[in-house]
Protein backbone atom coordinates (compact mmCIF):
# COMPACT_ATOMS: atom_id res chain seq x y z
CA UNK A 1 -21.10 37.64 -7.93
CA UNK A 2 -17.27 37.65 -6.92
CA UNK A 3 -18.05 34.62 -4.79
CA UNK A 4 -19.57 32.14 -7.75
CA UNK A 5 -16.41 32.29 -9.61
CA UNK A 6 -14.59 31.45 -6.99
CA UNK A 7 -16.70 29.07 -6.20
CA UNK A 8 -16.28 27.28 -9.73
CA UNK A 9 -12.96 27.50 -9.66
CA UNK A 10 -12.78 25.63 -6.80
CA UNK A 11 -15.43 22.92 -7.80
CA UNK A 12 -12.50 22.60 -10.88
CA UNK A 13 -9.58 22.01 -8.95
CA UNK A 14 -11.30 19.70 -6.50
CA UNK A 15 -12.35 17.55 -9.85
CA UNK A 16 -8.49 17.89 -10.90
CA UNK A 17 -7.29 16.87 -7.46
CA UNK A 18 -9.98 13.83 -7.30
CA UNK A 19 -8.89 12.88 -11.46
CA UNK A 20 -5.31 13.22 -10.19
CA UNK A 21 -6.11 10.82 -6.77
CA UNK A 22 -7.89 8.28 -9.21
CA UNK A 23 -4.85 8.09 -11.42
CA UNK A 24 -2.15 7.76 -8.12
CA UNK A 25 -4.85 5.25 -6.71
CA UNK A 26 -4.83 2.88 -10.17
CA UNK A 27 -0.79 3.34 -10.26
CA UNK A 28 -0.52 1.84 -6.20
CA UNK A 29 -2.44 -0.87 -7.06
CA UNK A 30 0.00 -1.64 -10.35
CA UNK A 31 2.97 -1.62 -7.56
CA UNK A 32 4.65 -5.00 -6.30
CA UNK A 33 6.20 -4.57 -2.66
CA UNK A 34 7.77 -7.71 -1.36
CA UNK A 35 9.60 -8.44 2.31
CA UNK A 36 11.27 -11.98 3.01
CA UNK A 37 11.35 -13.72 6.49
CA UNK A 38 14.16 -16.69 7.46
CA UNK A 39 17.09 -14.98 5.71
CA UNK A 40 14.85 -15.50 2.46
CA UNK A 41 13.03 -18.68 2.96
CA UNK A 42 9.84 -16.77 2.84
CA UNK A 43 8.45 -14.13 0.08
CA UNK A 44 5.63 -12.53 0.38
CA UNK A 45 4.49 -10.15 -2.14
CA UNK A 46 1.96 -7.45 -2.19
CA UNK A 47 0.68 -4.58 -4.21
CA UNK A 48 0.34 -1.41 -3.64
CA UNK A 49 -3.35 -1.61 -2.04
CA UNK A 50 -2.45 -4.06 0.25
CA UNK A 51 -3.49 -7.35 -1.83
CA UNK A 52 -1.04 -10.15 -0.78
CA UNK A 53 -0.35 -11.84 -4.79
CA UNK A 54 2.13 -14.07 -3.90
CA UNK A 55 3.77 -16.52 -1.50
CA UNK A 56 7.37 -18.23 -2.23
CA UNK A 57 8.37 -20.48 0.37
CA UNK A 58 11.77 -22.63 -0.07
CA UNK A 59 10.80 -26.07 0.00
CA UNK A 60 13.93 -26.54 2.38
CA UNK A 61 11.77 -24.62 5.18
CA UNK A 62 8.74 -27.32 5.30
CA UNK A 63 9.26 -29.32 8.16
CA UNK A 64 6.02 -31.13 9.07
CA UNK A 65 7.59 -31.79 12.51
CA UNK A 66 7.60 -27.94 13.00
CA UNK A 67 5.27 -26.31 10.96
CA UNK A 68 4.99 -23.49 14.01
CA UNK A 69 8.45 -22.18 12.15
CA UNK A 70 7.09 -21.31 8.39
CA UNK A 71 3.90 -20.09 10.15
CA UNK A 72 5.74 -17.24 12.12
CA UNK A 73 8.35 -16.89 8.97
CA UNK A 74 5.53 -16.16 6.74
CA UNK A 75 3.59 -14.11 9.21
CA UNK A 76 6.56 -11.66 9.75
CA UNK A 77 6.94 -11.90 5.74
CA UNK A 78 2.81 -10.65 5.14
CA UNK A 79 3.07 -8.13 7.86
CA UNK A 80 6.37 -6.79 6.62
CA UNK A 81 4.92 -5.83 3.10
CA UNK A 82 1.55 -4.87 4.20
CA UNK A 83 3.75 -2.52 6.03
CA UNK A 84 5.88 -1.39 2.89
CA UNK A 85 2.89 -1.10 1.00
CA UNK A 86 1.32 1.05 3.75
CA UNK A 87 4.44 3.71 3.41
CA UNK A 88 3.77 3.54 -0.17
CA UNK A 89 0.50 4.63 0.07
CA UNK A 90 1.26 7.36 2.93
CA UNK A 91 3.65 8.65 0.73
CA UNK A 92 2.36 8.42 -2.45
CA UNK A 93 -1.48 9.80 -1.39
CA UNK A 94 -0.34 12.39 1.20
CA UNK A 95 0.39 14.49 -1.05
CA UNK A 96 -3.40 15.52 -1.66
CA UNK A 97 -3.86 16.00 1.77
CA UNK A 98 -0.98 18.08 2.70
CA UNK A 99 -2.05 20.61 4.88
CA UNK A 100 -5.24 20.06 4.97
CA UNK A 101 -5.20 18.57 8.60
CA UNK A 102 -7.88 15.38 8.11
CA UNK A 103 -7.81 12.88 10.99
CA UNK A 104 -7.69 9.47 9.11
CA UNK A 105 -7.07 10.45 5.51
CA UNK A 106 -3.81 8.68 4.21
């Protein structure tokens, strides 16, 4: 009988833990993360689960004659806040993994 109240009392903190994971989940996506390319010509912003919401470019970087330039500048600009937001998920949703040792799980 020892082994059913364990077993419910693990079936409750595994309902806290996933309640608590919901929660962190809803707060990432609330977060902004932004990363500029071209010493600021290019924003781009992104929230916490990885949704790019916004691209600033300063008019002064469209060239038509070399539109290969704010290409790359806002390429570098994405990929540096997808990587931000990344960390901010690693380090926000580790911490319900810690220890546990799952191959693939934040």
């Amino acid at each position: 009988m020892r082994g059913k109240g364990n077993m419910q009392g693990m079936m409750k903190q595994m309902q806290k833990m996933q309640k608590q994971m919901e929660e962190a989940q809803g707060k990432l996506g609330e977060e902004r993360l932004e990363a500029t390319a071209g010493g600021g010509m290019v924003k781009v912003i992104v929230s916490g689960d990885k949704e790019v919401v916004e691209v600033i470019i300063d008019p002064s970087v469209v060239d038509p004659d070399d539109v290969e330039i704010l290409q790359d500048l806002i390429v570098i600009a994405t990929n540096e806040a997808m990587k931000k937001a990344e960390e901010l998920t690693n380090s926000t949703m580790g911490q319900f993994t810690k220890g546990l040792n799952l191959p693939g799980m934040f």
